[in-house]
C-alpha atoms as a PDB file:
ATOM      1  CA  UNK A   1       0.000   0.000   0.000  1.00  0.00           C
ATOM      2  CA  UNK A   2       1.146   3.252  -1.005  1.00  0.00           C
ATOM      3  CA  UNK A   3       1.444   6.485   1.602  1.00  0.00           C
ATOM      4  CA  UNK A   4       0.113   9.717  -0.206  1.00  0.00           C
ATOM      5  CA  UNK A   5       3.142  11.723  -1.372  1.00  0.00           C
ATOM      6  CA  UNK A   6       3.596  14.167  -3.550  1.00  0.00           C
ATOM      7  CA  UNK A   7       6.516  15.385  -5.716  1.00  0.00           C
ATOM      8  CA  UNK A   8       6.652  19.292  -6.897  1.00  0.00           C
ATOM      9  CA  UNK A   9       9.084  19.224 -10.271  1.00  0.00           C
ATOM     10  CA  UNK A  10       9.097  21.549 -13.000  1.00  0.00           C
ATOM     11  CA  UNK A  11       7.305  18.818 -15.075  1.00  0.00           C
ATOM     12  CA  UNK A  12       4.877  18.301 -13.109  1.00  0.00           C
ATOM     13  CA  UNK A  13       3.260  16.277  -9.831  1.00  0.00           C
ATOM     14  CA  UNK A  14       4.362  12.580  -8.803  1.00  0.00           C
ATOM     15  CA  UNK A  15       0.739  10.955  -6.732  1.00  0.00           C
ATOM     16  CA  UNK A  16       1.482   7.098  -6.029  1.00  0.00           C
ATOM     17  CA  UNK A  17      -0.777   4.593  -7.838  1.00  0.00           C
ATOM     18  CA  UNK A  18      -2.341   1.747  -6.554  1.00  0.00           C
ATOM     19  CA  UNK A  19      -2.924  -1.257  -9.795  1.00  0.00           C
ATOM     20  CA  UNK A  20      -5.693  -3.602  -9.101  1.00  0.00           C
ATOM     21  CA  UNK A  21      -6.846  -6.131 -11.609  1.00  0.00           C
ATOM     22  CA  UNK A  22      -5.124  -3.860 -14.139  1.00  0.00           C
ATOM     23  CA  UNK A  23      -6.784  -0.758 -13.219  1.00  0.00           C
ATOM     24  CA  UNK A  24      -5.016   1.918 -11.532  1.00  0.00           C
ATOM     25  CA  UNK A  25      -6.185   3.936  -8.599  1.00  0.00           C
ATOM     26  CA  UNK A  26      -5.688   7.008  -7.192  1.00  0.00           C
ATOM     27  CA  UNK A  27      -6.009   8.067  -3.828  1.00  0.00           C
ATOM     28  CA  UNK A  28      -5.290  11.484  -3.809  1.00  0.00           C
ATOM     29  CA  UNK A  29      -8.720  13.056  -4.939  1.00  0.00           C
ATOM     30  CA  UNK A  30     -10.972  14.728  -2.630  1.00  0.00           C
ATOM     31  CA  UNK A  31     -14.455  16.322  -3.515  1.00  0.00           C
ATOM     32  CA  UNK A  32     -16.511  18.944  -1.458  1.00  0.00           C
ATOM     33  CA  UNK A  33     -19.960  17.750  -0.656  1.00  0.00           C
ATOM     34  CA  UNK A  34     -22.211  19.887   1.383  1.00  0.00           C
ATOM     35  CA  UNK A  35     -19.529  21.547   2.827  1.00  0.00           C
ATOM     36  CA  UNK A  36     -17.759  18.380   3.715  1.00  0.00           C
ATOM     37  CA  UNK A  37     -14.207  17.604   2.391  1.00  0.00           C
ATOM     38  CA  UNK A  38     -14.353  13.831   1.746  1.00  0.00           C
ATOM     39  CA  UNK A  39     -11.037  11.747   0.389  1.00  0.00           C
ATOM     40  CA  UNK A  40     -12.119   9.319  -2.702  1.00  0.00           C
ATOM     41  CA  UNK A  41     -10.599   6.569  -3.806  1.00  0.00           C
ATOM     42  CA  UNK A  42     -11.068   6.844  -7.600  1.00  0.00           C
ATOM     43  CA  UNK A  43     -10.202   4.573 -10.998  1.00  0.00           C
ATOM     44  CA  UNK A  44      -8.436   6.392 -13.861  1.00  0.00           C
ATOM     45  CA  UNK A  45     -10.406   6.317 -16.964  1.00  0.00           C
ATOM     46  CA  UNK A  46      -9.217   8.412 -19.665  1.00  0.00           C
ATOM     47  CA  UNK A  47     -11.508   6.571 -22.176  1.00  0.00           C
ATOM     48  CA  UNK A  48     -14.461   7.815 -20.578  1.00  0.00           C
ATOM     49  CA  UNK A  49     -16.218  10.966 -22.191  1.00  0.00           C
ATOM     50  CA  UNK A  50     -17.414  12.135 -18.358  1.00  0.00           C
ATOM     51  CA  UNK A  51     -15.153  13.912 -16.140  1.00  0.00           C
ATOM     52  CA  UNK A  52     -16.483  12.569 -12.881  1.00  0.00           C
ATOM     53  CA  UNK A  53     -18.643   9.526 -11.584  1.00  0.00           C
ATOM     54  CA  UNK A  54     -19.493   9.134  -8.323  1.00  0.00           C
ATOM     55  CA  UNK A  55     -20.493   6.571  -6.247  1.00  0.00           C
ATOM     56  CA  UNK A  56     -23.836   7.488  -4.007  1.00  0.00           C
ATOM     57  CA  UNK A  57     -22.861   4.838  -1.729  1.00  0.00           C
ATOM     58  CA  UNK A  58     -20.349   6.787  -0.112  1.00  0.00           C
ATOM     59  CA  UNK A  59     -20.698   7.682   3.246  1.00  0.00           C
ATOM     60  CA  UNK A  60     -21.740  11.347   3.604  1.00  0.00           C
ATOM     61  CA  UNK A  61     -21.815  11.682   0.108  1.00  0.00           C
ATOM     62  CA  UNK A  62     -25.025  13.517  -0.999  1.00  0.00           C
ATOM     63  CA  UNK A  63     -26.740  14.586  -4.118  1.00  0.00           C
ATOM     64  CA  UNK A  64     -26.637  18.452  -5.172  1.00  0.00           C
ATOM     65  CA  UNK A  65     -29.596  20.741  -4.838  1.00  0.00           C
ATOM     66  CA  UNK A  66     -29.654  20.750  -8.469  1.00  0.00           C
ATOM     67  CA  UNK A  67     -29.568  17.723 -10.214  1.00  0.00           C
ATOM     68  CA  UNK A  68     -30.952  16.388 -13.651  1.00  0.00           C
ATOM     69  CA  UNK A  69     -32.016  12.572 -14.371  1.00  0.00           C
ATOM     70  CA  UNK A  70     -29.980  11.126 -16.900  1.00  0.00           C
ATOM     71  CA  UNK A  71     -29.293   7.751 -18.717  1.00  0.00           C
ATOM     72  CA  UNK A  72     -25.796   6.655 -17.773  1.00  0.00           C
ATOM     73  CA  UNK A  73     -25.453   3.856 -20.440  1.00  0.00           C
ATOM     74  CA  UNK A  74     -26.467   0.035 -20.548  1.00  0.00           C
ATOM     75  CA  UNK A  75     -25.374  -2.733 -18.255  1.00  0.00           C
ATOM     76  CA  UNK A  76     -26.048  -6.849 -18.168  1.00  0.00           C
ATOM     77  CA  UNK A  77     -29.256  -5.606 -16.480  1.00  0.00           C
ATOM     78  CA  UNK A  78     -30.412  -3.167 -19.097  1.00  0.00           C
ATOM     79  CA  UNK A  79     -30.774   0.557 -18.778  1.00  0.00           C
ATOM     80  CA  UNK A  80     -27.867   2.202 -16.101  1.00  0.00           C
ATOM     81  CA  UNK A  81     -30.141   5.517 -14.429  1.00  0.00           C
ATOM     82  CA  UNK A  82     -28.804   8.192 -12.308  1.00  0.00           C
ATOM     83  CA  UNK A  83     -28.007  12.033 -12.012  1.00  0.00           C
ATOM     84  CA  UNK A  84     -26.124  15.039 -13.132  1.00  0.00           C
ATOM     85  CA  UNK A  85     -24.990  17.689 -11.194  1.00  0.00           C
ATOM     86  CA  UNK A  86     -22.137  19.798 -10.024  1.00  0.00           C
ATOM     87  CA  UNK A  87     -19.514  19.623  -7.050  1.00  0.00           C
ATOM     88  CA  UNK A  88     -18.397  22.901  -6.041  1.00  0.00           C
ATOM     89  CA  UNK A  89     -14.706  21.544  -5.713  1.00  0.00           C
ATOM     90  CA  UNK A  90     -12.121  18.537  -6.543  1.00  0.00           C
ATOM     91  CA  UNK A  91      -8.729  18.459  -5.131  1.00  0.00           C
ATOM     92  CA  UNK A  92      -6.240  16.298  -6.428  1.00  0.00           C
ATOM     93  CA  UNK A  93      -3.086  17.231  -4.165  1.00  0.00           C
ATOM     94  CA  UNK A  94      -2.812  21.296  -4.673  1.00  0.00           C
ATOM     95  CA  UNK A  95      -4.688  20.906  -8.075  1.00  0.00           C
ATOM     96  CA  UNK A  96      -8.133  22.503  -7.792  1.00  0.00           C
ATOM     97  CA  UNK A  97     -10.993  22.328  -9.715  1.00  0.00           C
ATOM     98  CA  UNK A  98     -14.048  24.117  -9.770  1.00  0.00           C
ATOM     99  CA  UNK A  99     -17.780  23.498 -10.692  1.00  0.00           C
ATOM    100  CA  UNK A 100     -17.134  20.316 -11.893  1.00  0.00           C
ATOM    101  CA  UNK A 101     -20.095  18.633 -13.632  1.00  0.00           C
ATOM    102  CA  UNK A 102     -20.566  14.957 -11.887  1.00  0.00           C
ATOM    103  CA  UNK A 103     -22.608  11.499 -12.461  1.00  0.00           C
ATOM    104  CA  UNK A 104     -24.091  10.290  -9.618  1.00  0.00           C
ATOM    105  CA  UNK A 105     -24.801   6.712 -10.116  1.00  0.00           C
ATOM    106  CA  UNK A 106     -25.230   3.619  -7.689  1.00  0.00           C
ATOM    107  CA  UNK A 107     -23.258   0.988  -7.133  1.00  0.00           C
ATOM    108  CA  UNK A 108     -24.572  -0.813 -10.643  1.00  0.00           C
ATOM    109  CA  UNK A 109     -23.076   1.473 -13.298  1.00  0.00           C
ATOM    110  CA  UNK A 110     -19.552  -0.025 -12.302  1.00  0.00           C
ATOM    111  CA  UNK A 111     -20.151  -3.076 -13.399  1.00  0.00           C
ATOM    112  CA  UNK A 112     -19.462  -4.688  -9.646  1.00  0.00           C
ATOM    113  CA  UNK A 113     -21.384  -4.634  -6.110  1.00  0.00           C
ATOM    114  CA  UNK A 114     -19.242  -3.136  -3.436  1.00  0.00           C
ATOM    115  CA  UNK A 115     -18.478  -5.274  -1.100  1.00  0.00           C
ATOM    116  CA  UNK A 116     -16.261  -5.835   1.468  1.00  0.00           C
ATOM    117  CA  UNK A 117     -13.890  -6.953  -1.381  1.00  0.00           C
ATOM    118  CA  UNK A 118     -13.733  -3.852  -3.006  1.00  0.00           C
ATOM    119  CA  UNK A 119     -14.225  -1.351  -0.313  1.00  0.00           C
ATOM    120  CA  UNK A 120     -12.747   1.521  -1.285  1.00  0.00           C
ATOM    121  CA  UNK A 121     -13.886   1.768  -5.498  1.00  0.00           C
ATOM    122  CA  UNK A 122     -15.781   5.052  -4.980  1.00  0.00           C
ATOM    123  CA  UNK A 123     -16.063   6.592  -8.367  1.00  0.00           C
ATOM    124  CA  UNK A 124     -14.437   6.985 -11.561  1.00  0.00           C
ATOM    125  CA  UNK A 125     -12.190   9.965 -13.000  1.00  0.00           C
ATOM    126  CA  UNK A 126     -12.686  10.338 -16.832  1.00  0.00           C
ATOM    127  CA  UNK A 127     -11.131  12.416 -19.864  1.00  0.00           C
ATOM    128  CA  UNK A 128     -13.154  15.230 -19.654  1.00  0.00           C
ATOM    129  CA  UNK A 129     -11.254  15.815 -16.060  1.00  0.00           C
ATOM    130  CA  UNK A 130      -8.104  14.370 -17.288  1.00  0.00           C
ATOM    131  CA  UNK A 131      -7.660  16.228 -20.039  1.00  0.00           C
ATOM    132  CA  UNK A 132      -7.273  19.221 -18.097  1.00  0.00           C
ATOM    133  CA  UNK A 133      -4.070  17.820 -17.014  1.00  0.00           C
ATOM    134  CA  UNK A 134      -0.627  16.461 -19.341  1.00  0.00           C
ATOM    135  CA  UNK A 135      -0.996  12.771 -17.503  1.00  0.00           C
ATOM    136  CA  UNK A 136       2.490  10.314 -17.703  1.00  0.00           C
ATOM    137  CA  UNK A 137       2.009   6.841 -16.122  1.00  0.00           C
ATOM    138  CA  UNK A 138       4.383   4.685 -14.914  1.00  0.00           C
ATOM    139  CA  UNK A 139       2.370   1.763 -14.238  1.00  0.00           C
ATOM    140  CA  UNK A 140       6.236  -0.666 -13.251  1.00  0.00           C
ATOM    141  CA  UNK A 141       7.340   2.398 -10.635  1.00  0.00           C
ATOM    142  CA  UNK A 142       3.648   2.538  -8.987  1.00  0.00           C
ATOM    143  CA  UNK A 143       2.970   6.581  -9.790  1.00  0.00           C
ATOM    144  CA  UNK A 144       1.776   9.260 -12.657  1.00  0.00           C
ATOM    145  CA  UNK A 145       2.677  12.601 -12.609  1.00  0.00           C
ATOM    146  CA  UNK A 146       0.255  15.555 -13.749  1.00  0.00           C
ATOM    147  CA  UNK A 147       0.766  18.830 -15.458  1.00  0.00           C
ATOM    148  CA  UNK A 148      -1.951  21.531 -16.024  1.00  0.00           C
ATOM    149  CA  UNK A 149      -2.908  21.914 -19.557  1.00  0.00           C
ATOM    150  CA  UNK A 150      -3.070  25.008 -20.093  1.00  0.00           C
ATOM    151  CA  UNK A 151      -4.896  25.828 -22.630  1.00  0.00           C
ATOM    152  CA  UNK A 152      -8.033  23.440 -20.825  1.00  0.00           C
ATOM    153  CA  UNK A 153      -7.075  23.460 -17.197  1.00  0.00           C
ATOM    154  CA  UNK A 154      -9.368  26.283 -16.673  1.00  0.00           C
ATOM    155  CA  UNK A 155     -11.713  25.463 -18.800  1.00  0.00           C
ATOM    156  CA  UNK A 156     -15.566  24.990 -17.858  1.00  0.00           C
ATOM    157  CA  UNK A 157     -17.322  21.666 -17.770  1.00  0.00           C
ATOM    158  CA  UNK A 158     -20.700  21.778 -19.782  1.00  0.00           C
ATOM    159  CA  UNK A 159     -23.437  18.946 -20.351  1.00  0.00           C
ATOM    160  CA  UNK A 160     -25.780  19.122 -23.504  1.00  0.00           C
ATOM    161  CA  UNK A 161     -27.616  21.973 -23.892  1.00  0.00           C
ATOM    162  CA  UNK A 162     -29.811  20.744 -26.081  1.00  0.00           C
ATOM    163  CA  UNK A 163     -32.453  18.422 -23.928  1.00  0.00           C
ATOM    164  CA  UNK A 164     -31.302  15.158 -26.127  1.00  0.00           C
ATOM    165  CA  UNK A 165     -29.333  12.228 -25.760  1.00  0.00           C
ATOM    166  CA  UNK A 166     -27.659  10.572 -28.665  1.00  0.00           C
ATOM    167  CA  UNK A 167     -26.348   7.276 -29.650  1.00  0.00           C
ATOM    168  CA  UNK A 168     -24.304   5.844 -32.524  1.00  0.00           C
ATOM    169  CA  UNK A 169     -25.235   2.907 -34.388  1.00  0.00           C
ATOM    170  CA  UNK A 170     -24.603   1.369 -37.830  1.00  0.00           C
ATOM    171  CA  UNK A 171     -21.216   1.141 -39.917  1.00  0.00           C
ATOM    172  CA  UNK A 172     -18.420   2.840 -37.683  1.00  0.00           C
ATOM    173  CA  UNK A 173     -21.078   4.064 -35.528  1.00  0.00           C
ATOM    174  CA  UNK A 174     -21.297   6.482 -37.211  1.00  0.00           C
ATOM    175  CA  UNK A 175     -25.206   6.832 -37.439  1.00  0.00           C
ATOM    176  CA  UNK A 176     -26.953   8.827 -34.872  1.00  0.00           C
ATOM    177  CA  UNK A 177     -30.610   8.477 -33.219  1.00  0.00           C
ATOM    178  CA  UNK A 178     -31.906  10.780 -30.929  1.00  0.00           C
ATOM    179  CA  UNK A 179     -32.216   7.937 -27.863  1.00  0.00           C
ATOM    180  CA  UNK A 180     -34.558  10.707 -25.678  1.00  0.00           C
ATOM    181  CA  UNK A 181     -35.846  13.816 -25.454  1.00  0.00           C
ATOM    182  CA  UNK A 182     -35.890  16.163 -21.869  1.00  0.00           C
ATOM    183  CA  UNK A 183     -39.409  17.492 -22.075  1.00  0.00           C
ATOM    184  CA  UNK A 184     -39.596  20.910 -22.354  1.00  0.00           C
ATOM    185  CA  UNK A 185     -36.175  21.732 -23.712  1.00  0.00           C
ATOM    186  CA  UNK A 186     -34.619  23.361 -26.836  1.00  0.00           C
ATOM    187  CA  UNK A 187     -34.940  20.118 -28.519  1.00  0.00           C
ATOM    188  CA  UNK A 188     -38.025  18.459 -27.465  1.00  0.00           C
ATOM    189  CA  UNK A 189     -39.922  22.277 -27.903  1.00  0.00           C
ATOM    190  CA  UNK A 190     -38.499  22.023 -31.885  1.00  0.00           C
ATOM    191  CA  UNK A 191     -39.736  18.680 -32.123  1.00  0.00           C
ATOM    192  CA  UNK A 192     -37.529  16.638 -32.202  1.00  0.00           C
ATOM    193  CA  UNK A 193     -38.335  13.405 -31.271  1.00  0.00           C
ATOM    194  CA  UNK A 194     -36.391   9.663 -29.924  1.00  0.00           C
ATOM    195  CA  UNK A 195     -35.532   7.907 -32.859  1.00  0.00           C
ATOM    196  CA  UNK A 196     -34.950  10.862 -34.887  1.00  0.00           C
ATOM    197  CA  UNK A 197     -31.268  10.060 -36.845  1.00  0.00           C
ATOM    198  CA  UNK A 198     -29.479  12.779 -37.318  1.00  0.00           C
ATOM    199  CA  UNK A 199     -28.111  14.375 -40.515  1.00  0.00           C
ATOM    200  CA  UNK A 200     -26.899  17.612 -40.436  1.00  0.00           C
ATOM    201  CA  UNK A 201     -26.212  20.446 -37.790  1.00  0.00           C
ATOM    202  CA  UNK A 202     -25.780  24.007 -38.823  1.00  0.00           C
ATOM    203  CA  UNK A 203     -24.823  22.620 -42.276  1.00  0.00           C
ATOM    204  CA  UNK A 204     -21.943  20.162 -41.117  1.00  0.00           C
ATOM    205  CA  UNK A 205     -22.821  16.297 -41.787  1.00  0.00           C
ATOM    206  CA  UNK A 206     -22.540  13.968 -38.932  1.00  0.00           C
ATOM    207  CA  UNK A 207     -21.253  11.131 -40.893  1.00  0.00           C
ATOM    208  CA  UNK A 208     -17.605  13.806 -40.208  1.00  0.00           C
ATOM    209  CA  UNK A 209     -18.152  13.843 -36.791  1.00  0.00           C
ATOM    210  CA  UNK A 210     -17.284  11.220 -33.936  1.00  0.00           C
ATOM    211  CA  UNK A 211     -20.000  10.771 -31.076  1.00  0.00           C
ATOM    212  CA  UNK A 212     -17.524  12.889 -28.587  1.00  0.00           C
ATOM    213  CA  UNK A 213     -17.457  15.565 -31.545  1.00  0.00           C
ATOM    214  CA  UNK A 214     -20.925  15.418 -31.998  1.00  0.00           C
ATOM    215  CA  UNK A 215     -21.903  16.030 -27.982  1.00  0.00           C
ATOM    216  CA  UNK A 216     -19.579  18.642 -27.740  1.00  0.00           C
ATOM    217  CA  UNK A 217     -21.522  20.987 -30.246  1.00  0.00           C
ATOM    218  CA  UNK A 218     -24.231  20.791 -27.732  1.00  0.00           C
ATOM    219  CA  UNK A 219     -22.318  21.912 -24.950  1.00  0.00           C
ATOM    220  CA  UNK A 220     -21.047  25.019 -26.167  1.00  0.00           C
ATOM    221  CA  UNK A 221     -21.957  28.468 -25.416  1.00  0.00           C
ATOM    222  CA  UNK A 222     -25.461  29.092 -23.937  1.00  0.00           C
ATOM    223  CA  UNK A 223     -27.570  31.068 -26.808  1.00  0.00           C
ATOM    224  CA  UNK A 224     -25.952  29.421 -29.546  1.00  0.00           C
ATOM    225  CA  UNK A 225     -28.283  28.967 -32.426  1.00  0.00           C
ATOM    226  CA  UNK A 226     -28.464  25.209 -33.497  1.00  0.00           C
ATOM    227  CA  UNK A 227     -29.830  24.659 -36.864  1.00  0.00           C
ATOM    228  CA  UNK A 228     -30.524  20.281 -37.084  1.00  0.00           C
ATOM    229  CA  UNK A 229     -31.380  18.385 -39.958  1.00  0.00           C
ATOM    230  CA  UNK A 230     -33.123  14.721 -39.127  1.00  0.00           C
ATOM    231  CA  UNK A 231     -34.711  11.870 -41.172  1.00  0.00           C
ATOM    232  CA  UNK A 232     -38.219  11.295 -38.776  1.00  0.00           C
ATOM    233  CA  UNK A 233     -40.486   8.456 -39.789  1.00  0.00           C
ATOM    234  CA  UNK A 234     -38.861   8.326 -43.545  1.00  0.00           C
ATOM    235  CA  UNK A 235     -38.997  12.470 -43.846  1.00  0.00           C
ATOM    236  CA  UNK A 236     -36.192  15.231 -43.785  1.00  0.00           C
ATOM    237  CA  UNK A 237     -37.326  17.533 -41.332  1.00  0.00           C
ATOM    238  CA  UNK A 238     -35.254  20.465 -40.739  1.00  0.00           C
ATOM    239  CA  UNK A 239     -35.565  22.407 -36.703  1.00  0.00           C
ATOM    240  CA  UNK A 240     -34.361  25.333 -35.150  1.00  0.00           C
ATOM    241  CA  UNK A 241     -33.228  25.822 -31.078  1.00  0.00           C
ATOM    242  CA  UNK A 242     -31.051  27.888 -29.006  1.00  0.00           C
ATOM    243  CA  UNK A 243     -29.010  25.837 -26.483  1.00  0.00           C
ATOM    244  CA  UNK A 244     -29.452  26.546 -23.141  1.00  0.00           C
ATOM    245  CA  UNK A 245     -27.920  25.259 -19.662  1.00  0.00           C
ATOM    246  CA  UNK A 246     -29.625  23.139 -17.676  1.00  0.00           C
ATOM    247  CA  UNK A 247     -27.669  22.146 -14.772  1.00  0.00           C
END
């Protein structure tokens, strides 16, 4: 077991890593929930389009006032549920981040029950967080070392602004299908409606785009005019919505 030690060099910070079953962990996060600092143990995922999931099964871990419902993806038991919100802060060592947008799941979306053999897998740190940071791992020596981007490290975290969620299908994924609509949003009040695919937005074609690419031109500025294309029940229908923040 590693003690919690940290290395200031010009290229960055040293945190210890712990590998289990080929996953590394890091125990040097912290979050801020309702005014309560609490230490995380947390898996490094820098695959994963989020920038933070969190466990709700920690103790004195509770959900933000403001929170929306949202499909997390699909497990062995079918659709994975849970919420979106924000934590005021995340420490990792001296490294502070602000506002950061968070899942809040349940034990289910990792794939494993806690138990007393896995006592300590709290949440998950993704790409969207990571890539605020230059990460190095050295899995052999038992550490990475971070380095603020900084062109991102300040950067805000958004969610879609457009009330819909999206998935890819068909040759190279992709094809995309509106998989649900938030009622009353900028999408759903256009009509847009779940199984929608998607052709066009504001004149680019989707079939250029990668699913990542895609979200994130639904997460930028609040106001932005979106101009979609769709094929809905066999017809090209074109709508018209201004993003706007929801959490």
């Amino acid at each position: 077991m590693f003690r919690f030690v940290v290395f200031f060099a010009k290229q960055g910070n040293r945190f210890p890593i712990v590998i289990e079953k080929t996953k590394p962990y890091l125990d040097a996060v912290k979050v801020v929930s309702n005014d309560k600092e609490l230490p995380i143990r947390v898996v490094l995922d820098v695959r994963a389009g989020h920038a933070l999931m969190l466990n709700t099964s920690i103790n004195n871990l509770q959900l933000p006032q403001k929170v929306v419902k949202a499909q997390l993806g699909v497990g062995l038991a079918g659709v994975i549920n849970g919420h979106i919100g924000r934590v005021p802060k995340v420490r990792i060592g001296n490294y502070e981040l602000t506002d950061v947008l968070t899942t809040f799941s349940d034990s289910s979306a990792f794939g494993v029950k806690i138990t007393d053999q896995f006592p300590q897998r709290d949440s998950n740190l993704g790409g969207e967080l990571l890539s605020r940071f230059k990460v190095t791992f050295n899995y052999e020596a038992g550490y990475i070392v971070l380095k603020p981007n900084k062109r991102r490290f300040k950067d805000a975290f958004e969610h879609d602004m457009s009330g819909m969620d999206v998935r890819a299908k068909g040759n190279g994924f992709r094809q995309y299908f509106v998989a649900n609509v938030v009622e009353n949003s900028p999408a759903f009040l256009a009509g847009l409606q779940e199984g929608d695919e998607l052709l066009f937005i504001n004149n680019e074609s989707v079939e250029e785009l990668a699913l990542s690419e895609l979200y994130q031109r639904f997460q930028r500025k609040e106001g932005k005019e979106m101009h979609v294309v769709v094929r809905s029940n066999g017809r090209l229908v074109s709508a018209d919505f201004v993003l706007k923040r929801f959490i």
